[in-house]
Protein backbone atom coordinates (compact mmCIF):
# COMPACT_ATOMS: atom_id res chain seq x y z
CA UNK A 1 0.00 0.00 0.00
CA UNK A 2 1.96 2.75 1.24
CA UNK A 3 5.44 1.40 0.58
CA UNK A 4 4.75 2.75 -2.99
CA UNK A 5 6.01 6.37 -1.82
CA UNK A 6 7.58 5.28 1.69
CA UNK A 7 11.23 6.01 0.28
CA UNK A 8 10.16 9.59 -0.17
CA UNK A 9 11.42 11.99 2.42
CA UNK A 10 11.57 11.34 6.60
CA UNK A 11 8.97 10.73 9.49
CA UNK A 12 9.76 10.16 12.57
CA UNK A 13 11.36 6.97 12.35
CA UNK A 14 13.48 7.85 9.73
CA UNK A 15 15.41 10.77 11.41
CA UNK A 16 18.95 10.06 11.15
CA UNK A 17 21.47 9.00 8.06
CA UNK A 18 24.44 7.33 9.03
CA UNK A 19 26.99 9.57 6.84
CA UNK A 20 27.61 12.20 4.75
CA UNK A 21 30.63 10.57 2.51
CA UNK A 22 32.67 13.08 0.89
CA UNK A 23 33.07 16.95 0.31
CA UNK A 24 33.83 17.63 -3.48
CA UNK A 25 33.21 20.40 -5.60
CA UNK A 26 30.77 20.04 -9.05
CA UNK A 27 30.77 22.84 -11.43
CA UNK A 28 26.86 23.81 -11.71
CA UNK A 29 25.93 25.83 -14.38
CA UNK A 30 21.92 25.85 -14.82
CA UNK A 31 21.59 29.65 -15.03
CA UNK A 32 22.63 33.28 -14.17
CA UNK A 33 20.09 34.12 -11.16
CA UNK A 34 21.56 33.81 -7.46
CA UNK A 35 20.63 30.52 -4.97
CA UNK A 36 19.39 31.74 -1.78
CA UNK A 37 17.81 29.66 1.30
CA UNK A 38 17.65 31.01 4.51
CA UNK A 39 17.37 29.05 7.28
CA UNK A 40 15.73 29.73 11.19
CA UNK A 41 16.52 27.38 13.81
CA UNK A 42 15.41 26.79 16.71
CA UNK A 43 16.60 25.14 19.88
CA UNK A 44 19.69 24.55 18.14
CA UNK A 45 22.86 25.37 19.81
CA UNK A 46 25.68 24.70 16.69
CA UNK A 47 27.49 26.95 15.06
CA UNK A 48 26.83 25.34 11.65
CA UNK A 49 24.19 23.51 9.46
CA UNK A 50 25.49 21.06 6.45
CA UNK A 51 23.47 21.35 3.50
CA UNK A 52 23.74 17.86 1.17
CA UNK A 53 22.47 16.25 -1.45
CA UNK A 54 21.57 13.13 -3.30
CA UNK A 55 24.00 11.82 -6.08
CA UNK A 56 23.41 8.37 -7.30
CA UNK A 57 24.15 5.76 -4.50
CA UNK A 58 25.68 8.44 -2.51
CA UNK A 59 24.81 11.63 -0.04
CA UNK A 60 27.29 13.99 -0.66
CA UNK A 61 28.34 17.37 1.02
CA UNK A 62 27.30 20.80 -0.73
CA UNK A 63 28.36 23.50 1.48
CA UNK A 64 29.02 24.28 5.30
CA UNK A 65 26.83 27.36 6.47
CA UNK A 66 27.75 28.83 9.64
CA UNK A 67 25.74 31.20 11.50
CA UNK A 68 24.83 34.78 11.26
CA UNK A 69 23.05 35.31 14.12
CA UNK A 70 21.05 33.75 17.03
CA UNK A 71 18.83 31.70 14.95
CA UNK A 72 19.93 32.51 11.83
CA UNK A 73 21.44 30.44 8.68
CA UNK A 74 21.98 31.65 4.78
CA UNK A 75 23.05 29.91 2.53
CA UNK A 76 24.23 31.71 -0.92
CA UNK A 77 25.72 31.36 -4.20
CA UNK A 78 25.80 33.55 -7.01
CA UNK A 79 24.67 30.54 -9.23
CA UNK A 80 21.48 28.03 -9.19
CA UNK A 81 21.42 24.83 -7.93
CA UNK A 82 21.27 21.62 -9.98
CA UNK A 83 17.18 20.57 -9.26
CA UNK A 84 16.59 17.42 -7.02
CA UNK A 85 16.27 16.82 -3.57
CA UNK A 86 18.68 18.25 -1.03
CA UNK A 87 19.26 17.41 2.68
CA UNK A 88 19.78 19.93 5.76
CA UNK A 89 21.80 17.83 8.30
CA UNK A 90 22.28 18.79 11.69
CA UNK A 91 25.23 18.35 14.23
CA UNK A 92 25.84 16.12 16.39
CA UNK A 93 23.38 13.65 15.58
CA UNK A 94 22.95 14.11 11.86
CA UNK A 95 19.00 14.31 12.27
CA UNK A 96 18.21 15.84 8.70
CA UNK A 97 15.32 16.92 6.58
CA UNK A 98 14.78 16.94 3.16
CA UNK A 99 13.92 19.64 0.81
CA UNK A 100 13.56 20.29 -2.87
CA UNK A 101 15.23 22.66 -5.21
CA UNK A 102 14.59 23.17 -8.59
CA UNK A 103 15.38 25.50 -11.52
CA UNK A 104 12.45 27.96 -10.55
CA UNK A 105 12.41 28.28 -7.18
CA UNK A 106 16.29 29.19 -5.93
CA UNK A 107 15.40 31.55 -3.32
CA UNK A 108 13.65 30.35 -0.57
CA UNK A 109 13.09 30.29 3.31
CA UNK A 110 13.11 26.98 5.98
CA UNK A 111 12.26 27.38 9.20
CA UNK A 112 12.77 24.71 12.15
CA UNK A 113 12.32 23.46 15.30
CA UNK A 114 14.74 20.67 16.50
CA UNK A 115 11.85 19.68 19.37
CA UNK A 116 9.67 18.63 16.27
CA UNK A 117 11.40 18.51 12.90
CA UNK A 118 8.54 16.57 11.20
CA UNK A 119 6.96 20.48 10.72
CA UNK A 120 9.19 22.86 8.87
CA UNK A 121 8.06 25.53 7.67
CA UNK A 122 9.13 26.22 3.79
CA UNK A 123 8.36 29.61 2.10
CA UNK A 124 8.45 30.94 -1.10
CA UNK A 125 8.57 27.36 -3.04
CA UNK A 126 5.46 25.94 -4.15
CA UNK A 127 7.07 22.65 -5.06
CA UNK A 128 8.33 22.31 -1.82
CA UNK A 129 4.96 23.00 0.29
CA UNK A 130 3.15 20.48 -2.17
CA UNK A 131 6.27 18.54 -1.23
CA UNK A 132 5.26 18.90 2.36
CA UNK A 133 1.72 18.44 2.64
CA UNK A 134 1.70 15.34 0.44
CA UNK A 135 4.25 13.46 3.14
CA UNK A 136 1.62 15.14 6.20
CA UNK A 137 -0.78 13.21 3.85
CA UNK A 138 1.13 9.74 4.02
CA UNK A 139 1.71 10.20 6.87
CA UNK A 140 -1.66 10.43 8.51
CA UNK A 141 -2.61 7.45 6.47
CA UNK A 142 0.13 5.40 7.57
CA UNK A 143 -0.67 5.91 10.98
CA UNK A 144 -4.37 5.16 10.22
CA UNK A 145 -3.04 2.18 8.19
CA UNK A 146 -0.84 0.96 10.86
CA UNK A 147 -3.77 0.88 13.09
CA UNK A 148 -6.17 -0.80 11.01
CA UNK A 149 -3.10 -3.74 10.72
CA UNK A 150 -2.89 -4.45 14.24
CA UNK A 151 -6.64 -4.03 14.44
CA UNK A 152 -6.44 -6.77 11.82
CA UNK A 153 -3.75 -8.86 13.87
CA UNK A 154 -6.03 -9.15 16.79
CA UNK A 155 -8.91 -10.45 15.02
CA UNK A 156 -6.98 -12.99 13.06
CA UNK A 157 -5.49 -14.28 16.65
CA UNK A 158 -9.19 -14.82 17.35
CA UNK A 159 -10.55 -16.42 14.64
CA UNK A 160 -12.59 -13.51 13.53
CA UNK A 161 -13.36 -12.39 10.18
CA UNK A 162 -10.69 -9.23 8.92
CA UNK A 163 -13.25 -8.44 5.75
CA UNK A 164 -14.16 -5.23 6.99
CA UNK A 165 -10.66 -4.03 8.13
CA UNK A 166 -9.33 -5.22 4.49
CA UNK A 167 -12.27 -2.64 2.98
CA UNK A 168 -10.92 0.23 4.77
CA UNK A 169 -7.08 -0.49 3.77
CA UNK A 170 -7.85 -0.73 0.47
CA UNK A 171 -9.89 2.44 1.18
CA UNK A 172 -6.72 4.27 2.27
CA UNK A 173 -5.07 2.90 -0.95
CA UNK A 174 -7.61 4.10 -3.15
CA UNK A 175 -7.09 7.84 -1.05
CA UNK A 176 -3.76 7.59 -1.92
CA UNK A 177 -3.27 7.13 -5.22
CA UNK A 178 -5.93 9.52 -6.18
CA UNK A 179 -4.05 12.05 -4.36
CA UNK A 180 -1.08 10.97 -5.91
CA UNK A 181 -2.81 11.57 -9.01
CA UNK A 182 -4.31 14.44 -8.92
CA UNK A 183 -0.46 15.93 -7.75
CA UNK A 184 0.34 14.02 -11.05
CA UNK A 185 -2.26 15.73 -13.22
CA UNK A 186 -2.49 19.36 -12.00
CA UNK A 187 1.52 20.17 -11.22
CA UNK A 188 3.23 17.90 -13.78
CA UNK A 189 6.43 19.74 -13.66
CA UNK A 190 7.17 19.89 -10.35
CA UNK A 191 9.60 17.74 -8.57
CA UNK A 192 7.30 16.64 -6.11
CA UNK A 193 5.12 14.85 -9.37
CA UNK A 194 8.52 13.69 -10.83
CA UNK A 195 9.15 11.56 -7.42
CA UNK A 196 5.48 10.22 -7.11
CA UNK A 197 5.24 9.06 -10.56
CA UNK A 198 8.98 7.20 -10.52
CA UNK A 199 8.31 5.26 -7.48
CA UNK A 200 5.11 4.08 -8.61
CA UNK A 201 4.99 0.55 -9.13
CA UNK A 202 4.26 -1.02 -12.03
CA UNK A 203 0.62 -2.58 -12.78
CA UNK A 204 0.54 -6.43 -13.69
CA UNK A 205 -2.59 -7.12 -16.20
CA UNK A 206 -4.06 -10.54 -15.73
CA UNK A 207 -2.33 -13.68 -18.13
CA UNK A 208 -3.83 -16.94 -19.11
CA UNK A 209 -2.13 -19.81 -19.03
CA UNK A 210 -0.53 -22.51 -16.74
CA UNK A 211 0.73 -21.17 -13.36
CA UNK A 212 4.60 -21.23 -14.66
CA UNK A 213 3.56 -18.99 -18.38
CA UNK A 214 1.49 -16.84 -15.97
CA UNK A 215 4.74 -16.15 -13.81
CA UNK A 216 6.73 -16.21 -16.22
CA UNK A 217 5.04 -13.13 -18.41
CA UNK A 218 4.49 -11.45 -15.36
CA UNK A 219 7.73 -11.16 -14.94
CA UNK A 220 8.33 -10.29 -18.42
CA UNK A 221 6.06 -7.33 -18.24
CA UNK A 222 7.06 -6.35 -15.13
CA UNK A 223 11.05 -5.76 -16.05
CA UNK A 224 9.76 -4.28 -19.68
CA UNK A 225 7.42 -2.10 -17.87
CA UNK A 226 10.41 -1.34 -15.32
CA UNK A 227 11.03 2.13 -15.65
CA UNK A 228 7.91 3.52 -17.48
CA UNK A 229 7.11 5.90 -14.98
CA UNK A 230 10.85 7.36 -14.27
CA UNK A 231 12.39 9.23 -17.28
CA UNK A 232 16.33 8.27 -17.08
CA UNK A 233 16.84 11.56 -19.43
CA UNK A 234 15.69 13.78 -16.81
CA UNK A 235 18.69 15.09 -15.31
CA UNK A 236 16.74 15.85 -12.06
CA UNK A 237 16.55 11.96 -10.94
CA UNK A 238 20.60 11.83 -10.10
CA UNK A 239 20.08 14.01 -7.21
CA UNK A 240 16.93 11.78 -5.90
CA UNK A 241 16.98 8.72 -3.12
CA UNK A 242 15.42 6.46 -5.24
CA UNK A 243 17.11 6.29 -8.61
CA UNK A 244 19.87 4.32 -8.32
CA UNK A 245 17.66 1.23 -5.69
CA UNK A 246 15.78 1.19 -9.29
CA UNK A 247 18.95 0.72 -11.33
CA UNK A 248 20.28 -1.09 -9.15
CA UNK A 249 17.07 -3.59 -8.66
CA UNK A 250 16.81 -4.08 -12.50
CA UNK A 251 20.47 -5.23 -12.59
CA UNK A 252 20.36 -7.71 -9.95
CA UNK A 253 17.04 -8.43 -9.68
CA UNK A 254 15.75 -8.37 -12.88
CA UNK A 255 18.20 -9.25 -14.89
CA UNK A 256 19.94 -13.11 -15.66
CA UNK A 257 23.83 -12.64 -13.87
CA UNK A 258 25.25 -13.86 -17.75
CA UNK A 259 27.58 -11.38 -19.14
CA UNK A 260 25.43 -11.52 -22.43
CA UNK A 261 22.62 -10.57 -20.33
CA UNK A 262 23.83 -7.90 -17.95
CA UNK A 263 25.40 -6.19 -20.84
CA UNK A 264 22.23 -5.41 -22.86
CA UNK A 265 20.93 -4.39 -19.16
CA UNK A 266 23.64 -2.01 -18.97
CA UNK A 267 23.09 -1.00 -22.41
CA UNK A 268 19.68 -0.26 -22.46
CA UNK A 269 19.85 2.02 -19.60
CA UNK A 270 22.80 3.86 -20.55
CA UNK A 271 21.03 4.40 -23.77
CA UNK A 272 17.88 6.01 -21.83
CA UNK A 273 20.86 8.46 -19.48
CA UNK A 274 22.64 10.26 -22.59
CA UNK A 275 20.50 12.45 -22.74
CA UNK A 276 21.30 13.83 -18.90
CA UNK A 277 24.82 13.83 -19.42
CA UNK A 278 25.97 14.02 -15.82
CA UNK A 279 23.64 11.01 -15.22
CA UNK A 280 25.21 9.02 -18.11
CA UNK A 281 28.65 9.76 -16.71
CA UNK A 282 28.13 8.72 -13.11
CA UNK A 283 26.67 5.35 -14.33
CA UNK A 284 29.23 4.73 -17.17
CA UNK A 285 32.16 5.26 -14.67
CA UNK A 286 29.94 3.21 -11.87
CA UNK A 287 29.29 0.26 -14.12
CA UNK A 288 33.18 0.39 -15.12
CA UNK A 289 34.32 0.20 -11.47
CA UNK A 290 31.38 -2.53 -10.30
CA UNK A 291 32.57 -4.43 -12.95
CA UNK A 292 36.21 -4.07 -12.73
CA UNK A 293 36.19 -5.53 -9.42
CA UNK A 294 33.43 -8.30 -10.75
CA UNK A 295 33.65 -11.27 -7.85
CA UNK A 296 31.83 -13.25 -10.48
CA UNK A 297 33.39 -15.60 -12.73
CA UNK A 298 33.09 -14.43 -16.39
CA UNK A 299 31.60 -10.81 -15.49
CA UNK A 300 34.98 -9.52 -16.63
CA UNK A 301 33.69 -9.09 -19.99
CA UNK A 302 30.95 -6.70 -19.29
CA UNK A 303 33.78 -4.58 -17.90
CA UNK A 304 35.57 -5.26 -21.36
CA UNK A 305 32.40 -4.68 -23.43
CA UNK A 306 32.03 -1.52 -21.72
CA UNK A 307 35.94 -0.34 -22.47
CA UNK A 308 35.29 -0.87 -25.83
CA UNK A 309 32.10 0.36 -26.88
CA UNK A 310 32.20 3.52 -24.85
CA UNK A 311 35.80 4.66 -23.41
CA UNK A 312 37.72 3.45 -26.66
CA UNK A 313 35.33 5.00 -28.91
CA UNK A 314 35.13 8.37 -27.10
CA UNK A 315 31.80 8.11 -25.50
CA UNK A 316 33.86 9.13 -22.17
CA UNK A 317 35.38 13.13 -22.76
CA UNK A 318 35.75 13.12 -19.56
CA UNK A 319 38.77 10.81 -18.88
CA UNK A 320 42.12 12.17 -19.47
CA UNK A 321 44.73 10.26 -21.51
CA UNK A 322 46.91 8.95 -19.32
CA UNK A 323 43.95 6.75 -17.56
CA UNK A 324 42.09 6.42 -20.67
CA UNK A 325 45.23 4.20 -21.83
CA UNK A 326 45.13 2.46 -18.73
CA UNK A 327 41.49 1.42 -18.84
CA UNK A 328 42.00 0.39 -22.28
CA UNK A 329 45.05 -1.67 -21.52
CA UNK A 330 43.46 -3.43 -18.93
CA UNK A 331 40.56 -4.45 -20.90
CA UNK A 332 43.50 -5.51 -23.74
CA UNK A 333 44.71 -7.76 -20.78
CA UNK A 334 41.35 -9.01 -20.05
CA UNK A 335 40.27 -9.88 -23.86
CA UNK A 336 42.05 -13.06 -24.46
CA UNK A 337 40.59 -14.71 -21.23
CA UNK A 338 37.20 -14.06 -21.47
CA UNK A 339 34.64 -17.06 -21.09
CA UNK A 340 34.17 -18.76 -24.69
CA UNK A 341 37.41 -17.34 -25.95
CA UNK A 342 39.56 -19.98 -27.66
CA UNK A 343 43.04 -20.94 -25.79
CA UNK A 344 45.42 -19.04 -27.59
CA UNK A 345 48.29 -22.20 -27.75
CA UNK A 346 51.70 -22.24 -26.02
CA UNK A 347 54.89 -24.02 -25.93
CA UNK A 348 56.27 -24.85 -22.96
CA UNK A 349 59.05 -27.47 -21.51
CA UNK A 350 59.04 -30.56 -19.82
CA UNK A 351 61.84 -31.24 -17.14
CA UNK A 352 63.55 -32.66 -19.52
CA UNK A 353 63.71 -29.51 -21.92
CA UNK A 354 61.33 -31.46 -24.21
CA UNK A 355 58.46 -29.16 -25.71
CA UNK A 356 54.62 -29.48 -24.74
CA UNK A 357 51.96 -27.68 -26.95
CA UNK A 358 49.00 -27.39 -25.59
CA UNK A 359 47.05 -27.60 -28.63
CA UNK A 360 48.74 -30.99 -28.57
CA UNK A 361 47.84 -32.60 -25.45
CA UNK A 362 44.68 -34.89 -25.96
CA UNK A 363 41.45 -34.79 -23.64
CA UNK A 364 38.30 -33.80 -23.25
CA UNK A 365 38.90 -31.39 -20.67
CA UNK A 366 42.82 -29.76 -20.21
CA UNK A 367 43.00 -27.74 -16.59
CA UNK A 368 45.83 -24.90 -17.22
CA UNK A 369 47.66 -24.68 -13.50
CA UNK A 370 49.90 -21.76 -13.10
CA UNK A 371 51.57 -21.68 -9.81
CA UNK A 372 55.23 -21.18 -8.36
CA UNK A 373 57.01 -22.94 -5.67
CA UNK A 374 56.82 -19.76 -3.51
CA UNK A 375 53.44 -19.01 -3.62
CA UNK A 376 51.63 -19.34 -0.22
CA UNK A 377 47.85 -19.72 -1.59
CA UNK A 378 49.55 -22.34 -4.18
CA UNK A 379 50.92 -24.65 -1.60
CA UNK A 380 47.20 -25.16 -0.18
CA UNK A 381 45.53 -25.71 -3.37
CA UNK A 382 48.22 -28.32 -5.04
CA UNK A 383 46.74 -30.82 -2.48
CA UNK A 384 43.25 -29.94 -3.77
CA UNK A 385 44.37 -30.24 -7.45
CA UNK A 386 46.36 -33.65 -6.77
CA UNK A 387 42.96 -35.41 -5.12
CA UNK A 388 40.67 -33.37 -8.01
CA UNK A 389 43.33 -35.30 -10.96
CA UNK A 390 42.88 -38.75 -9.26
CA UNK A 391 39.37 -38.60 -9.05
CA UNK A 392 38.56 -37.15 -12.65
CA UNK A 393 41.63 -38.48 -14.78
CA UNK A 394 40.75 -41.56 -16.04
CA UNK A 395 36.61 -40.89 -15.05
CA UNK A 396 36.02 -37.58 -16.90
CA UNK A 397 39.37 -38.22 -19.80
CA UNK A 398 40.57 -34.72 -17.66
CA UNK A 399 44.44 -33.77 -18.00
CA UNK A 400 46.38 -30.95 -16.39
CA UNK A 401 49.35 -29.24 -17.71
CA UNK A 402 50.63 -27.11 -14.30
CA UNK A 403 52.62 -24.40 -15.55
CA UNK A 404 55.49 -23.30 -13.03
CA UNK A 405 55.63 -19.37 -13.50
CA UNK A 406 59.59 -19.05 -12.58
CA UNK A 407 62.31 -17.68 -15.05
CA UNK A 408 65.58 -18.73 -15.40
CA UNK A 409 67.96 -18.96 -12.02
CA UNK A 410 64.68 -19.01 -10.13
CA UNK A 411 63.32 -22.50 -12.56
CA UNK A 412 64.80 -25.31 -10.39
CA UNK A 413 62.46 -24.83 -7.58
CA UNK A 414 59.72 -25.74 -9.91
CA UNK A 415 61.23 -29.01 -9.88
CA UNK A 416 62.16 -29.47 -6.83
CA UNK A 417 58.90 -28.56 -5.53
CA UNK A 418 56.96 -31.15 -8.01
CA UNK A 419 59.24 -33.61 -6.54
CA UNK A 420 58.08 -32.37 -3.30
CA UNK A 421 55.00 -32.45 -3.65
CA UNK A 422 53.98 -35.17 -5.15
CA UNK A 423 52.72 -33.43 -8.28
CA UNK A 424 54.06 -36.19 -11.11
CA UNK A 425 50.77 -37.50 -11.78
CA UNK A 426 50.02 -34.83 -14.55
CA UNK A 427 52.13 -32.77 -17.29
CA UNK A 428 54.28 -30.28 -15.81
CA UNK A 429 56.10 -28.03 -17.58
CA UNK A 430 58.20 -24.48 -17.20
CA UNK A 431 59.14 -21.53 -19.14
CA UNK A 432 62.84 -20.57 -18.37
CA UNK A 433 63.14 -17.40 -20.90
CA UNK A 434 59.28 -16.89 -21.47
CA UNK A 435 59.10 -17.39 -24.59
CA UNK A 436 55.50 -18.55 -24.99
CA UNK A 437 54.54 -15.30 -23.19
CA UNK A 438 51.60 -17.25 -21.00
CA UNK A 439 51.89 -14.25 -18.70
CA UNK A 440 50.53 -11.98 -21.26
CA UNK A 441 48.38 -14.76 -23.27
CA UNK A 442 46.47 -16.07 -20.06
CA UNK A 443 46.74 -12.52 -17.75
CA UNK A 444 48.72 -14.42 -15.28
CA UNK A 445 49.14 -11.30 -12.70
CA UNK A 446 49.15 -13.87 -9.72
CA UNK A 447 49.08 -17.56 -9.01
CA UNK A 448 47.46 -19.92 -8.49
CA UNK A 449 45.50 -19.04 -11.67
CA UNK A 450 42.89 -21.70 -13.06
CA UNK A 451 41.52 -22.64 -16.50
CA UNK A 452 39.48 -25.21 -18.05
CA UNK A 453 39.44 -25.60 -21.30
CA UNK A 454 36.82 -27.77 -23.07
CA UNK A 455 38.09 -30.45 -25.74
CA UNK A 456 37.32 -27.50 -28.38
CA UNK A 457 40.07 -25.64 -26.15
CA UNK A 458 37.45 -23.13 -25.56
CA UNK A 459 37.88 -21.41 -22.06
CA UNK A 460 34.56 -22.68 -19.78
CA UNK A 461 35.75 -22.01 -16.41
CA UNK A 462 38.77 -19.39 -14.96
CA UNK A 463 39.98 -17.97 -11.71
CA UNK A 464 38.33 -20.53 -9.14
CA UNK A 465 40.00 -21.87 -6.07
CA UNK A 466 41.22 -24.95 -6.33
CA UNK A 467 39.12 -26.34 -3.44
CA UNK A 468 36.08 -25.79 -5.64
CA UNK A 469 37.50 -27.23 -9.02
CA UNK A 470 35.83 -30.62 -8.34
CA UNK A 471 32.48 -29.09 -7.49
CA UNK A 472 32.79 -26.92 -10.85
CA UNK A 473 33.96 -29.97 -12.95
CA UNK A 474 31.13 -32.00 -12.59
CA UNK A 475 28.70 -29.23 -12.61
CA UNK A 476 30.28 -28.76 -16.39
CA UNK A 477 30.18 -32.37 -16.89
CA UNK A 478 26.29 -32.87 -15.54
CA UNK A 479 25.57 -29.96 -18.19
CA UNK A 480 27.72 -31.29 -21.09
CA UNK A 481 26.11 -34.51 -20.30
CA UNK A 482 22.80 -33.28 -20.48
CA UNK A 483 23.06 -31.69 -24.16
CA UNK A 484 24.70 -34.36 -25.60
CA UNK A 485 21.50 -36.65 -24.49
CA UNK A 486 19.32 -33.67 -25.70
CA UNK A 487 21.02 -33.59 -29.00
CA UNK A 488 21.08 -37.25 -29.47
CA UNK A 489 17.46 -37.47 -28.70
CA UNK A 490 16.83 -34.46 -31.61
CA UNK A 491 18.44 -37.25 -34.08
């Protein structure tokens, strides 16, 4: 019922916010007219009032106003204020409220009690006293709705019929949302109609069909139908609560975790940001970084996807040179690795000095091990990797060519270590002048580093702990099992 609007601004439960993260400086150019809002405070002994705002997933600092007299706060600057919704944050406790600016209405008064903050007093903005009786509206009807609910409780514990309590909540709903509308209808540009309409949720029409088709094209609508009320183009939603729960919800929520999928996700809503350019470069740069970092095996390549069809083409003016190159060299790195990418070949040596090609080594499934003798997190998972090759070898037709990373003076304690070890059972093979380049070809940066390749020598599986390899194997094995029935049964 009321959730529908309940991330828009505070009541009384909702009093504090845990930080404000960091004080930068954004150049804001909407116009030539002077921002003005002065502030009166009372029973409030600081010497200062923060004034923030919403940017993305973040709450960041605009300015510091001290102040001017006993009660007295003003905030100035000689140019307007980027629209959206802004937050007045009080020392030591950082209570807050929230207010609205937007391009018409720069100069304005507040005026506050800390005994009861849930009744400011705004002047001279319209948008912001529509603003303010709407939440005195949801408010009231939450608190009428709350105590209809444990109205409803009680009777429940007793057995008793809830029919009429159920009439009056969806009473309240119906109250609601035609208040909502009519705030929709008669002040369409104001901020306070922008927020109403973008957190309203979307409406399911009724499907036919079994129970799984009905799910299932509910949930189709529902995630096409996502963001029909919230225009990404409007360059007033990056300073909002709400946006980025919505992006963020369609990513994760919404959206399959495959690369393939998460990248037309990404896509899509970049697509509907260009037009609000600061918008489209907050989420460009914040789907870069998520995905940089990507804990998720394969995810790497929306991070690559997004190198090249936006930074390398120039859809980023923003980055300088220097870390344009590096972006674009790290996604160079990235490339040959990806999930699906064939094994680029290598020729390494046996202890013997005896070449091994990997295009040459014969089974279904070839695990890649690169590791060094010295490597703390490699010494726990060569156990793992010797019980994974006893149980799969001769099962699965799996072989493993382990890869000793040390050069030259430093290549003997590969061997040694095999010996060691106990790590005969499988190919194993060194490098001492790099000349295959497997650093480079398989982005070895650290070891242990994983890869299975299937018998195409197509990369299926890279960077998992070795602990989990037999888990993963036989997951790929179930799967590969399962399509070759599938296809034989097509025949």
């Amino acid at each position: 019922m009321l959730s529908l609007c309940s991330i828009i601004l505070e009541n009384k439960e909702r009093m504090k916010i845990t930080s404000i993260i960091a004080l930068i400086a954004f150049s804001i150019n909407l116009g030539f007219s002077q921002s003005k809002i002065d502030i009166t405070f009372k029973n409030y002994d600081k010497d200062f009032v923060v004034i923030g705002y919403y940017y993305g997933d973040r709450q960041l600092v605009l300015d510091t106003v001290m102040r001017n007299d006993q009660d007295h706060f003003l905030y100035e600057n000689e140019e307007n204020l980027n629209s959206g919704v802004y937050l007045l944050l009080m020392s030591p406790n950082n209570r807050y409220i929230q207010f609205l600016v937007n391009d018409q209405e720069q100069n304005f008064s507040i005026a506050l009690d800390t005994l009861d903050l849930g009744k400011p007093i705004i002047e001279g903005s319209a948008d912001n006293q529509l603003f303010l009786d709407y939440v005195t509206f949801l408010n009231k009807k939450g608190t009428q709705n709350e105590a209809l609910i444990s109205e409803m409780n009680a009777k429940k514990e007793k057995g008793e019929s809830t029919e009429s309590i159920d009439l009056k909540r969806k009473a309240i709903d119906a109250e609601v949302k035609a208040y909502q509308k009519n705030i929709i209808d008669n002040h369409p540009n104001t901020i306070t109609s922008t927020l109403i309409s973008s957190t309203k949720d979307v409406e399911i029409p009724e499907f036919q069909g079994s129970a799984e088709e009905v799910k299932l094209k509910q949930y189709q609508y529902y995630r096409n139908h996502y963001f029909e009320n919230i225009d990404l183009g409007n360059p007033v939603y990056l300073r909002t609560p709400f946006v980025h729960n919505k992006v963020d919800s369609y990513i994760n929520k919404l959206t399959s975790q495959a690369p393939d999928s998460l990248i037309q996700a990404i896509d899509f809503i970049l697509e509907k940001m260009e037009p609000a350019q600061e918008t489209y470069k907050f989420y460009l740069s914040y789907f870069l970084n998520t995905y940089a970092g990507a804990k998720v095996v394969g995810q790497d390549a929306i991070y690559v996807h997004l190198v090249d069809n936006y930074y390398a083409k120039g859809k980023a003016d923003w980055v300088d040179e220097e870390n344009l190159t590096k972006i674009v060299t790290e996604a160079n790195k990235i490339r040959p690795t990806l999930i699906g990418k064939m094994a680029q070949d290598i020729t390494v040596f046996r202890r013997d000095s005896t070449p091994i090609t990997l295009s040459e080594i014969e089974s279904k499934y070839l695990i890649l091990y690169f590791w060094a003798p010295d490597c703390g997190h490699c010494k726990k998972a060569t156990p793992h990797m010797i019980d994974f090759y006893k149980k799969y070898k001769d099962s699965a037709d799996v072989e493993i060519l382990a890869v000793c990373t040390k050069h030259r003076d430093k290549e003997p304690a590969c061997w040694e270590s095999v010996d060691e070890k106990g790590m005969d059972l499988w190919i194993n093979a060194s490098d001492t002048y790099h000349l295959s380049n497997f650093r480079a070809k398989y982005n070895v940066e650290q070891t242990p580093s994983i890869f299975i390749l299937n018998e195409k020598r197509e990369i299926i599986m890279k960077r998992i702990g070795a602990e989990y390899l037999d888990e993963v194997m036989s997951e790929i094995i179930r799967i590969d099992d399962a399509e070759a029935a599938a296809n034989a049964q097509m025949k």
